[in-house]
PDB file of N, CA and C in Angstrom:
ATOM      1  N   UNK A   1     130.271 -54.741-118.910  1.00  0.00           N
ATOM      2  CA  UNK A   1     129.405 -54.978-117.783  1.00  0.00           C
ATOM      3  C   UNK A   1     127.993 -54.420-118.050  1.00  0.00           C
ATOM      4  N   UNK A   2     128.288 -52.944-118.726  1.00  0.00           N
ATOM      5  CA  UNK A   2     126.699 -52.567-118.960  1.00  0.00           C
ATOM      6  C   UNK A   2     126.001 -53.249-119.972  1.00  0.00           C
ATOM      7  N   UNK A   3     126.398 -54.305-121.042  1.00  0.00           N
ATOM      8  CA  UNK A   3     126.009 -55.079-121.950  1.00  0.00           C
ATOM      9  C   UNK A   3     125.349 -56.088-121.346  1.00  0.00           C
ATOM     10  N   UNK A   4     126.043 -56.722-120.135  1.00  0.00           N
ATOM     11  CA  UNK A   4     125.456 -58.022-119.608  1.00  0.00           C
ATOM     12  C   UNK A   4     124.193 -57.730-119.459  1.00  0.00           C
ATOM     13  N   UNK A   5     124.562 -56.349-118.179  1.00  0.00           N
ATOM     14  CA  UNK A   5     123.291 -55.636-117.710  1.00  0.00           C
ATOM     15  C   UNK A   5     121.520 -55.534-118.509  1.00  0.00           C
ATOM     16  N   UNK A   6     121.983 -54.940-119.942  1.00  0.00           N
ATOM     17  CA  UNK A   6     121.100 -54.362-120.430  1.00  0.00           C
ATOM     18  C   UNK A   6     120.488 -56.190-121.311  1.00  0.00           C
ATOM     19  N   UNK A   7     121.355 -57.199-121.194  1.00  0.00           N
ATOM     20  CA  UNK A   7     121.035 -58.433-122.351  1.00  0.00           C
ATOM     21  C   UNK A   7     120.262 -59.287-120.979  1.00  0.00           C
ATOM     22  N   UNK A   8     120.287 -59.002-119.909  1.00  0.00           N
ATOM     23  CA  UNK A   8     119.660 -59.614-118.443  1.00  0.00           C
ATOM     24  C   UNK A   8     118.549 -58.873-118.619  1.00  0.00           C
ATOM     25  N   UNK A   9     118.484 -57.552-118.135  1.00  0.00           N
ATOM     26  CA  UNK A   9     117.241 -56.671-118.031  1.00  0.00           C
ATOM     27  C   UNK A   9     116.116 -56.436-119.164  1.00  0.00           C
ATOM     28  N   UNK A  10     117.004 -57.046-120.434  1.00  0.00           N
ATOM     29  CA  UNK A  10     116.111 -57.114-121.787  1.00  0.00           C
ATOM     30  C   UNK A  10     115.411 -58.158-121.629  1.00  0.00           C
ATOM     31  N   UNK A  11     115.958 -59.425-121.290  1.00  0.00           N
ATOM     32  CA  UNK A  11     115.321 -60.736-121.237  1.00  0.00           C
ATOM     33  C   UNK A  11     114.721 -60.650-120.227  1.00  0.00           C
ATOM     34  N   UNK A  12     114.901 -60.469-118.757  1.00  0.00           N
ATOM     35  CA  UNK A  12     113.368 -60.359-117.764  1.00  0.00           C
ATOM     36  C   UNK A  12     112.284 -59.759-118.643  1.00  0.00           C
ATOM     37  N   UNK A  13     112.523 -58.899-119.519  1.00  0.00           N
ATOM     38  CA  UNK A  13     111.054 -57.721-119.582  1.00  0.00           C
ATOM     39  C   UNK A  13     110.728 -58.488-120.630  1.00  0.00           C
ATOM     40  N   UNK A  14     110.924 -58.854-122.159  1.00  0.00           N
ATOM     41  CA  UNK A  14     110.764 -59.595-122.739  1.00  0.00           C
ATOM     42  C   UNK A  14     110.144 -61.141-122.065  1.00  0.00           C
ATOM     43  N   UNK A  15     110.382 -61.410-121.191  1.00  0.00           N
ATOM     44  CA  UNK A  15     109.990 -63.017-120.371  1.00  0.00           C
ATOM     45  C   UNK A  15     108.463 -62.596-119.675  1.00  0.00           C
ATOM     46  N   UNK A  16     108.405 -60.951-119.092  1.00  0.00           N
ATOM     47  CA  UNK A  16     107.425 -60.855-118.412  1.00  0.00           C
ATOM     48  C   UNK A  16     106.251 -60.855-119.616  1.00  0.00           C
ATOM     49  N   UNK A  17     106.787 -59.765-120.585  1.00  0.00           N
ATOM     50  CA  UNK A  17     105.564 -59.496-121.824  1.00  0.00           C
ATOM     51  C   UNK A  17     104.778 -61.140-122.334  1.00  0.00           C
ATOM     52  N   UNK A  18     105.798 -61.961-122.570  1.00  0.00           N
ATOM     53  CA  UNK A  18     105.546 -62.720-122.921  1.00  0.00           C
ATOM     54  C   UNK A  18     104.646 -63.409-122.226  1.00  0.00           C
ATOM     55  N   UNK A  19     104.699 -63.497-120.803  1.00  0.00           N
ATOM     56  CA  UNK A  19     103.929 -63.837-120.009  1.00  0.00           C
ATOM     57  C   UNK A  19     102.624 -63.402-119.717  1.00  0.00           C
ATOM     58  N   UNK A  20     102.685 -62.291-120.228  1.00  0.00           N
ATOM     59  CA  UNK A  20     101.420 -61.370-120.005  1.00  0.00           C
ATOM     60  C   UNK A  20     100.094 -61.898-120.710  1.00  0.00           C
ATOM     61  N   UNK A  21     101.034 -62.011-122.423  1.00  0.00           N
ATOM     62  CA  UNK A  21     100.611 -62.361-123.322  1.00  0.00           C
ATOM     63  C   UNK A  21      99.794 -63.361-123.411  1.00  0.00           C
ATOM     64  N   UNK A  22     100.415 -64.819-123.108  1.00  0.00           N
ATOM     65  CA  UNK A  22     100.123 -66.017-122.581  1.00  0.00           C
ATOM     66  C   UNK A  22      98.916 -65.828-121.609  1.00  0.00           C
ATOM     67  N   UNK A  23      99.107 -64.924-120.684  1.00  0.00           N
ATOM     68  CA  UNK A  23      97.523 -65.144-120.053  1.00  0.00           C
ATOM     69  C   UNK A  23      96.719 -64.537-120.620  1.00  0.00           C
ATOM     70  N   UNK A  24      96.526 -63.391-121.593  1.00  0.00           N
ATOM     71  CA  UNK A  24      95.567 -63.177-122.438  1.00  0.00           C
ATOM     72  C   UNK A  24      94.798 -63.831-123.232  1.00  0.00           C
ATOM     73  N   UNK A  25      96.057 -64.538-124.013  1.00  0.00           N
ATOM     74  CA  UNK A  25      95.545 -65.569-124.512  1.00  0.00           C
ATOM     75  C   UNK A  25      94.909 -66.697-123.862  1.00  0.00           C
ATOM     76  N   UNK A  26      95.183 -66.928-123.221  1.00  0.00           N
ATOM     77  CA  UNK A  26      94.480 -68.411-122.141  1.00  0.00           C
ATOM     78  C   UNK A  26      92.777 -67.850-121.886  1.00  0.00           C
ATOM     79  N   UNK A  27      92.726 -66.250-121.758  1.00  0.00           N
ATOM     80  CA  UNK A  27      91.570 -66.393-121.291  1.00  0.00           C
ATOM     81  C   UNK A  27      90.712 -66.344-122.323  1.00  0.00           C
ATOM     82  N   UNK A  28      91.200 -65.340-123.497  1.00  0.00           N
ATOM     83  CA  UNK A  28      90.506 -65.242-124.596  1.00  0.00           C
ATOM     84  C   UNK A  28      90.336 -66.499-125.497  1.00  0.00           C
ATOM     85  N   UNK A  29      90.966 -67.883-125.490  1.00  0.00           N
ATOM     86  CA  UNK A  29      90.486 -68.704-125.861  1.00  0.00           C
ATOM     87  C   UNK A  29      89.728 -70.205-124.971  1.00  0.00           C
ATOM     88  N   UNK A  30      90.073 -69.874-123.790  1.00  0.00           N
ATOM     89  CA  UNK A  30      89.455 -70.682-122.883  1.00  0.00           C
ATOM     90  C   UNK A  30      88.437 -70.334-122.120  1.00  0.00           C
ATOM     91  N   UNK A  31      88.541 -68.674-121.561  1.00  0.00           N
ATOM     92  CA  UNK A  31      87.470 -68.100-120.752  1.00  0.00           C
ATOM     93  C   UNK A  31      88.139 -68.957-119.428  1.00  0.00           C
ATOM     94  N   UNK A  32      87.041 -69.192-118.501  1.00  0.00           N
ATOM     95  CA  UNK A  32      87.438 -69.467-116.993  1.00  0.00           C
ATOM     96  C   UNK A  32      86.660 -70.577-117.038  1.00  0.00           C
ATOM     97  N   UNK A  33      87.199 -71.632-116.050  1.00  0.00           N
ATOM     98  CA  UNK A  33      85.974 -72.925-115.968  1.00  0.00           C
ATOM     99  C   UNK A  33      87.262 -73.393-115.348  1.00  0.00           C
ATOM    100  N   UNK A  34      87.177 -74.946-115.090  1.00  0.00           N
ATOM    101  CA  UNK A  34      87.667 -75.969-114.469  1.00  0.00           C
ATOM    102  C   UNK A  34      88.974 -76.220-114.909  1.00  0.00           C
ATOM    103  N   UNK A  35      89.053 -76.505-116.605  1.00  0.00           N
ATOM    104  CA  UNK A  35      90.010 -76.978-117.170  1.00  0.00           C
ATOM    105  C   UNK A  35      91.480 -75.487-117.112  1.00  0.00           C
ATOM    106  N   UNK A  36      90.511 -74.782-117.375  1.00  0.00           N
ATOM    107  CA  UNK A  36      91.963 -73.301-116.838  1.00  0.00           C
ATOM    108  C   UNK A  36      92.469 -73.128-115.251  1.00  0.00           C
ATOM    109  N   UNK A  37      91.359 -73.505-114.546  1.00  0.00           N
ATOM    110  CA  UNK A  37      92.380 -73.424-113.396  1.00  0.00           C
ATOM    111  C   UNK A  37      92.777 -74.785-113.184  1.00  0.00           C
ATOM    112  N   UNK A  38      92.894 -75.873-113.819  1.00  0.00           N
ATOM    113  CA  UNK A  38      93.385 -77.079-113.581  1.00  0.00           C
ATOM    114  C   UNK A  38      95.035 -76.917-114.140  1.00  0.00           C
ATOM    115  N   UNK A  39      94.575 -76.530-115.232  1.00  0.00           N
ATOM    116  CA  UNK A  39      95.474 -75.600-116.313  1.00  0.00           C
ATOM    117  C   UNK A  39      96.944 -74.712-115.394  1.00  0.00           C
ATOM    118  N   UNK A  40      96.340 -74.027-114.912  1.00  0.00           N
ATOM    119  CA  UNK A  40      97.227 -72.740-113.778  1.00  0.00           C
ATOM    120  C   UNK A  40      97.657 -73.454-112.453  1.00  0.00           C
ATOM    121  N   UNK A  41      96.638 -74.285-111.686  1.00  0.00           N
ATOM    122  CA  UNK A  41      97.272 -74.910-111.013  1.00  0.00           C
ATOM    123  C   UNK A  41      98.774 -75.919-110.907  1.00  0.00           C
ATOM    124  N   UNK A  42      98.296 -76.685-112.107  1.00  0.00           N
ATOM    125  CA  UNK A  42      99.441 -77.679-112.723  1.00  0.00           C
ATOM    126  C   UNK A  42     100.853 -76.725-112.940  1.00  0.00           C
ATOM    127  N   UNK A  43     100.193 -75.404-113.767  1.00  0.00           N
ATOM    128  CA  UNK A  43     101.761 -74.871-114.043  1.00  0.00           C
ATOM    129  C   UNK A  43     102.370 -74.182-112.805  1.00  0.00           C
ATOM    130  N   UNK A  44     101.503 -73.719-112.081  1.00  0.00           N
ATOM    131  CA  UNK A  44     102.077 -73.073-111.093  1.00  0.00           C
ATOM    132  C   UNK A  44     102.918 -74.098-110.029  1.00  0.00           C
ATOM    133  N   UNK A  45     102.134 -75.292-109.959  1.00  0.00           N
ATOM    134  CA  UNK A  45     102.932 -76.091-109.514  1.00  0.00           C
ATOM    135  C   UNK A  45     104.077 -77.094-109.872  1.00  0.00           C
ATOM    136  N   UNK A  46     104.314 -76.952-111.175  1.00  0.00           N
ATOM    137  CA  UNK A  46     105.575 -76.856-111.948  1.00  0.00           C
ATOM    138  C   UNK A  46     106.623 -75.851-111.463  1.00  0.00           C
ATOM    139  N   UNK A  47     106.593 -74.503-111.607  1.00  0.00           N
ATOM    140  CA  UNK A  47     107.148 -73.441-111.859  1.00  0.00           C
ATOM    141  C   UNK A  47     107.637 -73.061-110.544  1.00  0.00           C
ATOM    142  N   UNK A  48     106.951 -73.818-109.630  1.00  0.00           N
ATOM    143  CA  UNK A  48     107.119 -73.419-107.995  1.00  0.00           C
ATOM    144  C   UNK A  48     108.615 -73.346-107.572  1.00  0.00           C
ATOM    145  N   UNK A  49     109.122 -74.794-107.538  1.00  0.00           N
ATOM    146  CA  UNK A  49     110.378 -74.740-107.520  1.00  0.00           C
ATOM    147  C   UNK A  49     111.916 -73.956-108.227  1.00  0.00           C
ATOM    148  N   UNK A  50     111.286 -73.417-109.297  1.00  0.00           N
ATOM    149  CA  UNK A  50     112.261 -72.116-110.609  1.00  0.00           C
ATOM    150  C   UNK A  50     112.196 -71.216-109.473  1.00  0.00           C
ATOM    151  N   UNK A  51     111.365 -71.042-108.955  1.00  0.00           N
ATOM    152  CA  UNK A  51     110.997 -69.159-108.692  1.00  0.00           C
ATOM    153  C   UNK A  51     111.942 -69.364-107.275  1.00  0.00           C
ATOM    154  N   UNK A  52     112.457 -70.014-106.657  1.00  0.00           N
ATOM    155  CA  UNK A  52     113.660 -70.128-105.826  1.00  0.00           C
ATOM    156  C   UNK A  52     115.061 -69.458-106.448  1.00  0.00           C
ATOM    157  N   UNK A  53     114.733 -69.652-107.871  1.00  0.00           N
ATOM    158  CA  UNK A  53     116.432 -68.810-108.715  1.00  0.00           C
ATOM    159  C   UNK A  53     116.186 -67.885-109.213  1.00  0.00           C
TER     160      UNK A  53
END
């Protein structure tokens, strides 16, 4: 049980870093303008419906 635990709680934190990452990168090669928040909009409105599970 504490295996599941720790292979769940590894992968959220690993999923968040990764995420972190990803927006670093987005800004450091895009900066801010139109096409990034067209960019964030689109995914966020993808992703909308996941974040229910």
């Amino acid at each position: 049980m504490f295996r599941a635990f720790l292979v769940l709680s590894s992968g959220s934190v690993i999923g968040k870093l990764v995420g972190f990452l990803r927006e670093i990168l987005m800004a450091a090669l895009f900066g801010t303008g139109t096409h990034v928040a067209a960019y964030r909009v689109a995914q966020t409105a993808m992703l909308m419906p996941t974040e229910f599970f």
